[in-house]
Protein backbone atom coordinates (compact mmCIF):
# COMPACT_ATOMS: atom_id res chain seq x y z
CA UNK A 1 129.00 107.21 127.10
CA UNK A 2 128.39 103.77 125.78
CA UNK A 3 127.41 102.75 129.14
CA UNK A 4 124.56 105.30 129.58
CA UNK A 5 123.18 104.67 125.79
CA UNK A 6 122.97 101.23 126.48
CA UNK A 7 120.92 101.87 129.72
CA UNK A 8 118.95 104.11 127.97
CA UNK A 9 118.13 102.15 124.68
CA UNK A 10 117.23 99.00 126.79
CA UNK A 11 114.70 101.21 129.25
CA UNK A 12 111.24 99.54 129.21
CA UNK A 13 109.95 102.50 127.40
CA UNK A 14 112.01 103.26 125.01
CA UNK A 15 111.64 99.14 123.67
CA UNK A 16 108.33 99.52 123.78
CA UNK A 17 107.94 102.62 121.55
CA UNK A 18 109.93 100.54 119.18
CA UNK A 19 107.29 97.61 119.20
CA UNK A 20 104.60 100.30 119.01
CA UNK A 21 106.26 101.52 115.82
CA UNK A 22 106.68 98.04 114.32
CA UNK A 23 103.18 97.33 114.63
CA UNK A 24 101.75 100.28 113.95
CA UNK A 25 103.19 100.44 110.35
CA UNK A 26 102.18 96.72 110.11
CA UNK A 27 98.23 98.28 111.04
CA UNK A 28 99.41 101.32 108.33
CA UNK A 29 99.57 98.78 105.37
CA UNK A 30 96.35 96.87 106.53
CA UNK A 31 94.52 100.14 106.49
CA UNK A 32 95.92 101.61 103.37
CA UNK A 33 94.88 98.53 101.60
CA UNK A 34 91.16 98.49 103.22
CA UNK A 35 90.98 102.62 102.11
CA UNK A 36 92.31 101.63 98.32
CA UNK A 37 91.13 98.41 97.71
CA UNK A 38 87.53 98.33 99.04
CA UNK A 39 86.14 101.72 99.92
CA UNK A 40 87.75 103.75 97.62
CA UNK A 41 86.83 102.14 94.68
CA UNK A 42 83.27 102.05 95.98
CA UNK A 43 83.09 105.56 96.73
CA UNK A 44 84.04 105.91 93.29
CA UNK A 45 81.24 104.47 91.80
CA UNK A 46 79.01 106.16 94.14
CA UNK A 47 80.74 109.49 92.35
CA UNK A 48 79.95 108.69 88.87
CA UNK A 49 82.37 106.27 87.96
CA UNK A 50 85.73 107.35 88.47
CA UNK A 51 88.08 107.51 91.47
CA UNK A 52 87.91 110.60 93.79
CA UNK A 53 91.74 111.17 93.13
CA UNK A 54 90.63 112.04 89.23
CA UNK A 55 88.31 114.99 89.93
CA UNK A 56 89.30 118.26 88.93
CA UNK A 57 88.40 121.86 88.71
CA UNK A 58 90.61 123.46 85.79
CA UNK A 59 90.20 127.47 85.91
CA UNK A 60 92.15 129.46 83.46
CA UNK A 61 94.79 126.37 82.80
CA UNK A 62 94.80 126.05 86.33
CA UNK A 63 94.24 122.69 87.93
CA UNK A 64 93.07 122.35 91.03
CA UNK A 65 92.41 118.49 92.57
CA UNK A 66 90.04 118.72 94.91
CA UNK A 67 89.22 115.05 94.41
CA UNK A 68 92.89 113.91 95.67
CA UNK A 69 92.27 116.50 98.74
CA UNK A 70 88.60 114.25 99.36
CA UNK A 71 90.22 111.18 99.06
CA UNK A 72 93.05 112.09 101.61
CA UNK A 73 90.21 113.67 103.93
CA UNK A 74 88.43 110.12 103.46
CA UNK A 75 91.73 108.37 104.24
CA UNK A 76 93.00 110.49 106.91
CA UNK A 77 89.08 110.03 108.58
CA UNK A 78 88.92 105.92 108.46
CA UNK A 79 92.10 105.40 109.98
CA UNK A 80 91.58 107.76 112.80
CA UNK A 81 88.67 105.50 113.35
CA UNK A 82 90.10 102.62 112.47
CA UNK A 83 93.09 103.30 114.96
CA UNK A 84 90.61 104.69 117.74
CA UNK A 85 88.43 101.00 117.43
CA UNK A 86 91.87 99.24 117.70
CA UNK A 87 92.70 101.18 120.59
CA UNK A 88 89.03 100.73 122.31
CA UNK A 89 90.07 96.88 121.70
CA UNK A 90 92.66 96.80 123.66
């Protein structure tokens, strides 16, 4: 059993994912940082002033964040690009 892990863990493919998941949460932290440190705060400005994460709809004691669900929208959007001009890249 050993034997056959071994072969398996040291296939080509299976290192390789590894590295791929290594750098990709390297690339993770580069883009988080680009979303919250430079276009987040400018898309809050360009909202009035305050950070998309802060806006709120409160019905009947109810809160509902619509401006957290923007900013993940926003976030989820950039890296997708971000990740699809790294790819083109390479």
């Amino acid at each position: 059993m050993w034997k056959e892990f071994k072969q398996f863990a040291l296939r080509g493919n299976v290192i390789e994912l590894a590295i791929a998941v290594i750098i990709g949460t390297a690339f993770s932290k580069i883009v988080d940082s680009l979303v919250n440190d430079i276009l987040a705060p400018v898309l809050g400005l360009l909202a009035g002033g305050t950070s998309l994460k802060f806006l709120v709809i409160n019905i009947d004691g109810t809160v509902i964040r619509y401006g957290a669900f923007l900013q993940s929208t926003i976030d989820f959007l950039i890296i997708a690009f971000s990740i699809y001009i790294f790819i083109k890249i390479f």
